[in-house]
Protein backbone atom coordinates (compact mmCIF):
# COMPACT_ATOMS: atom_id res chain seq x y z
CA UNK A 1 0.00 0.00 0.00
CA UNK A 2 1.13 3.56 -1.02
CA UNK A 3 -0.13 6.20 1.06
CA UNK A 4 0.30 9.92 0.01
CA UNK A 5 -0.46 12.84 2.13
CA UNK A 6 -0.62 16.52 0.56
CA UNK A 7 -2.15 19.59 1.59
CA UNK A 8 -0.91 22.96 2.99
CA UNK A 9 2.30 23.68 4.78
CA UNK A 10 1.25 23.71 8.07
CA UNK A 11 -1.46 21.55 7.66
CA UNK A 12 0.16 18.42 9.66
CA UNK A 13 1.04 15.68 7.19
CA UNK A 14 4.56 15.15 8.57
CA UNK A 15 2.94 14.39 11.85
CA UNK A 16 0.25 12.53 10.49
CA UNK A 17 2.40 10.21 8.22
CA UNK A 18 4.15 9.54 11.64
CA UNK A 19 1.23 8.52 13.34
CA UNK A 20 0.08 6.32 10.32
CA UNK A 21 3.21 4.28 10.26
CA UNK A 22 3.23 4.02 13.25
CA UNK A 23 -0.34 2.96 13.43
CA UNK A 24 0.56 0.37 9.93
CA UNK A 25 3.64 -0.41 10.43
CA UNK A 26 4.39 1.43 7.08
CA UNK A 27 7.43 2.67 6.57
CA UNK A 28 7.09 6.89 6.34
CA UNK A 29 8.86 9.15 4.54
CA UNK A 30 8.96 13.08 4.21
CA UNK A 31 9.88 13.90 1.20
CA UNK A 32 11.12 17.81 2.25
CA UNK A 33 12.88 15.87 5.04
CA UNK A 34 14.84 13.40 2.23
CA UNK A 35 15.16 16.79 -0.37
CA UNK A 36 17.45 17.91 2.81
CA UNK A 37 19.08 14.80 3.73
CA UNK A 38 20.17 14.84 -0.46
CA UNK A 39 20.81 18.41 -0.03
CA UNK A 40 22.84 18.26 3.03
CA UNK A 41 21.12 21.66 3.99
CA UNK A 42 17.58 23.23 4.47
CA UNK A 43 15.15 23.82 2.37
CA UNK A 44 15.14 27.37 2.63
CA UNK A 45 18.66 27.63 2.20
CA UNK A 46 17.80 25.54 -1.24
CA UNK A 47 15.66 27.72 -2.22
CA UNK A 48 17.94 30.78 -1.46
CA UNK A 49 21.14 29.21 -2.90
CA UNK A 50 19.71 27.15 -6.23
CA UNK A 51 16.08 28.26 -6.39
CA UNK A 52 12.69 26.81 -6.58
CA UNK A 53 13.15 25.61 -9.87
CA UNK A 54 15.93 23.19 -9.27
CA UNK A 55 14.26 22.51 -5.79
CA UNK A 56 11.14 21.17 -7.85
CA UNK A 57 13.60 19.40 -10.13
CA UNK A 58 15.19 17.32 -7.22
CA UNK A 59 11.85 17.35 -5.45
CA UNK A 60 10.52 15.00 -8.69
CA UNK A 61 13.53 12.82 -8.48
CA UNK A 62 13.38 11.95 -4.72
CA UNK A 63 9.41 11.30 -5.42
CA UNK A 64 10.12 9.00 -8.00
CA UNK A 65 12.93 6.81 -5.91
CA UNK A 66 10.29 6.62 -3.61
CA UNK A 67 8.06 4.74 -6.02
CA UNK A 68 10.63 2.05 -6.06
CA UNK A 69 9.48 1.18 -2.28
CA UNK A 70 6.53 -1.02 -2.45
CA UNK A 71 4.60 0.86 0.66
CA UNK A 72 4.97 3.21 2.22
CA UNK A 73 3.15 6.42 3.85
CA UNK A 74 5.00 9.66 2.56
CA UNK A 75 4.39 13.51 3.52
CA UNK A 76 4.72 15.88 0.13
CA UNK A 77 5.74 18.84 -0.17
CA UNK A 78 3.11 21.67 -0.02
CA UNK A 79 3.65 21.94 -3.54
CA UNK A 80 4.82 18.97 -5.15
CA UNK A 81 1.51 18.17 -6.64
CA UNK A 82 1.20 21.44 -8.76
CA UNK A 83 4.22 19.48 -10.91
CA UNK A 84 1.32 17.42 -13.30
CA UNK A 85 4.29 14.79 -13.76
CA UNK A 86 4.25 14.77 -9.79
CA UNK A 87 0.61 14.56 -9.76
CA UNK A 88 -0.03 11.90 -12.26
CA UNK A 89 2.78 9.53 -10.38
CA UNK A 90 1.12 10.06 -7.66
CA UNK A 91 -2.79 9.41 -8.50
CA UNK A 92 -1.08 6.42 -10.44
CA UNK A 93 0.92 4.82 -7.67
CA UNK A 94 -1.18 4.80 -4.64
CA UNK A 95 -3.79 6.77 -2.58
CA UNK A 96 -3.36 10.63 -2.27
CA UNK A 97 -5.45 12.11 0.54
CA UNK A 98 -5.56 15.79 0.87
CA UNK A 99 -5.50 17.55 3.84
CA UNK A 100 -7.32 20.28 4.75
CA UNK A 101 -7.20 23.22 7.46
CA UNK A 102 -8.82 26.57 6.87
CA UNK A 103 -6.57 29.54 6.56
CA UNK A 104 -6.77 31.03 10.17
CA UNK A 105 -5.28 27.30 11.68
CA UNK A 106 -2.43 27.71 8.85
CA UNK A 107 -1.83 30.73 9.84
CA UNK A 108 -1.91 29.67 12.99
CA UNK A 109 0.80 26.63 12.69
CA UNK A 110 3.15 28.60 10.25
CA UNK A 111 4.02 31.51 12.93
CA UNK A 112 5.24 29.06 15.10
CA UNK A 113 7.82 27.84 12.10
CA UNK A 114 10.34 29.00 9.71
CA UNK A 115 12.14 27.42 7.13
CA UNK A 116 9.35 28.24 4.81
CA UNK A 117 10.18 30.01 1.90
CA UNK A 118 7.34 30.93 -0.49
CA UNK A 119 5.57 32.82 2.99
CA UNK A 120 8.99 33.52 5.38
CA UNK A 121 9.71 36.85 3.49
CA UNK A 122 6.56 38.47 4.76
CA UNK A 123 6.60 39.48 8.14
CA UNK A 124 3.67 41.38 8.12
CA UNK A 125 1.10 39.40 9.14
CA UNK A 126 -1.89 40.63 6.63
CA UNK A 127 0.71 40.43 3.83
CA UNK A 128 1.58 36.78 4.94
CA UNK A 129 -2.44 36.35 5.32
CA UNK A 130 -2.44 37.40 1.69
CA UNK A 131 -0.13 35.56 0.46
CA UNK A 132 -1.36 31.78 2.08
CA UNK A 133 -4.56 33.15 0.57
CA UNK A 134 -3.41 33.45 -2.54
CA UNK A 135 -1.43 30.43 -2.81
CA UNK A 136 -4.19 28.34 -1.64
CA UNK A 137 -6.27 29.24 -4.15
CA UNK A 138 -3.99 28.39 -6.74
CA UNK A 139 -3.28 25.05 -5.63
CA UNK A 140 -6.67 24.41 -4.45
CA UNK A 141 -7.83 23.01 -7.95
CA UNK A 142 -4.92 20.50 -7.62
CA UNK A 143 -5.36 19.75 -4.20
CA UNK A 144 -8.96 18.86 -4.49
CA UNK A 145 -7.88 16.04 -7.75
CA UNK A 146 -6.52 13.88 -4.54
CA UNK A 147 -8.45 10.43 -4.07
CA UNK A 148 -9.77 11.79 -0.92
CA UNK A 149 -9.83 14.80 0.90
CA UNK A 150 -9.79 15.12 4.94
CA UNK A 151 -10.91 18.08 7.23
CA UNK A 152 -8.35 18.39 9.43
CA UNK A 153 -9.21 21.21 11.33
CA UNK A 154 -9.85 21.16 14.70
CA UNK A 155 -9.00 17.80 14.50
CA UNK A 156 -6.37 15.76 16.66
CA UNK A 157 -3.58 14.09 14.67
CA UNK A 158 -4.93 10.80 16.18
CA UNK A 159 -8.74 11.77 14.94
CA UNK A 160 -7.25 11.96 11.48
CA UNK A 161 -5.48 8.66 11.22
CA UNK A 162 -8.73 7.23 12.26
CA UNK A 163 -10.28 8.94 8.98
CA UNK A 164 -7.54 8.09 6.86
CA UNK A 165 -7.62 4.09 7.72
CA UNK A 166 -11.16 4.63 7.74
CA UNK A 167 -11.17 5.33 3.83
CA UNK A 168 -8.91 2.44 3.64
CA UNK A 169 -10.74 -0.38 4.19
């Protein structure tokens, strides 16, 4: 079994693809975490040093040396879906649940973290509002193509396994 979680930044799939494996058994993978590991450095130092463009191109490579694992629960990137190469490996390969939060939790989770470079550059907060704003409603189209999608707001990491192994079965 193949289990991909998308969604948001902030919207928990790294600790939800924890909890999963842990629940399975499945092995989990982050794929920003693995991006670093090959990197030897952070993402946002990535994206400052080589840009997003050859972030997305190593971003597509890790994904695919993934596939070669026959399960496994892995965490995307926030935007590794809106890569239709990405996306079609993905639908093609193994469940993709999308999760969801509304804008005020992301908000919410991402002041509490760095290391995110498509929002870290506005420190205002109505400009950073904006800008999550804007960039979900870009991806939203691509988001929603997932097999299924999950509410995960107000929702307990452990309340959202339950969900996902719920649409499992």
């Amino acid at each position: 079994m193949r289990i991909f979680l998308s969604g948001f930044m902030g919207c928990g799939k790294t600790s939800v693809g924890s909890e999963l494996s842990m629940k399975t058994g499945i092995p989990f993978y982050d794929l920003d975490q693995l991006i670093e590991q090959f990197e030897n450095r952070e993402i946002s130092e990535i994206f400052d040093i080589k840009g997003e463009e050859y972030f997305r191109k190593i971003e597509t490579r890790l994904l695919k040396e993934t596939l070669d694992n026959r399960t496994f629960v892995i965490a995307l990137g926030g935007g590794t879906t809106l890569n239709p190469e990405n996306l079609n490996l993905v639908l093609s390969n193994g469940i993709l649940f999308y999760l969801h939060a509304n804008v005020g939790i992301l908000l919410e989770r991402l002041s509490k973290k760095t290391g995110r470079p498509l929002i870290d550059s506005f420190e205002n907060k109505i400009r950073r509002k904006e800008s999550v704003k804007n960039l979900l409603k870009q991806r939203g189209p691509i988001y929603a193509k997932a097999h299924h999608k999950v509410e995960v707001t107000k929702k307990t990491v452990h309340q959202i396994c339950l969900k996902i192994l719920k649409k499992l079965k």
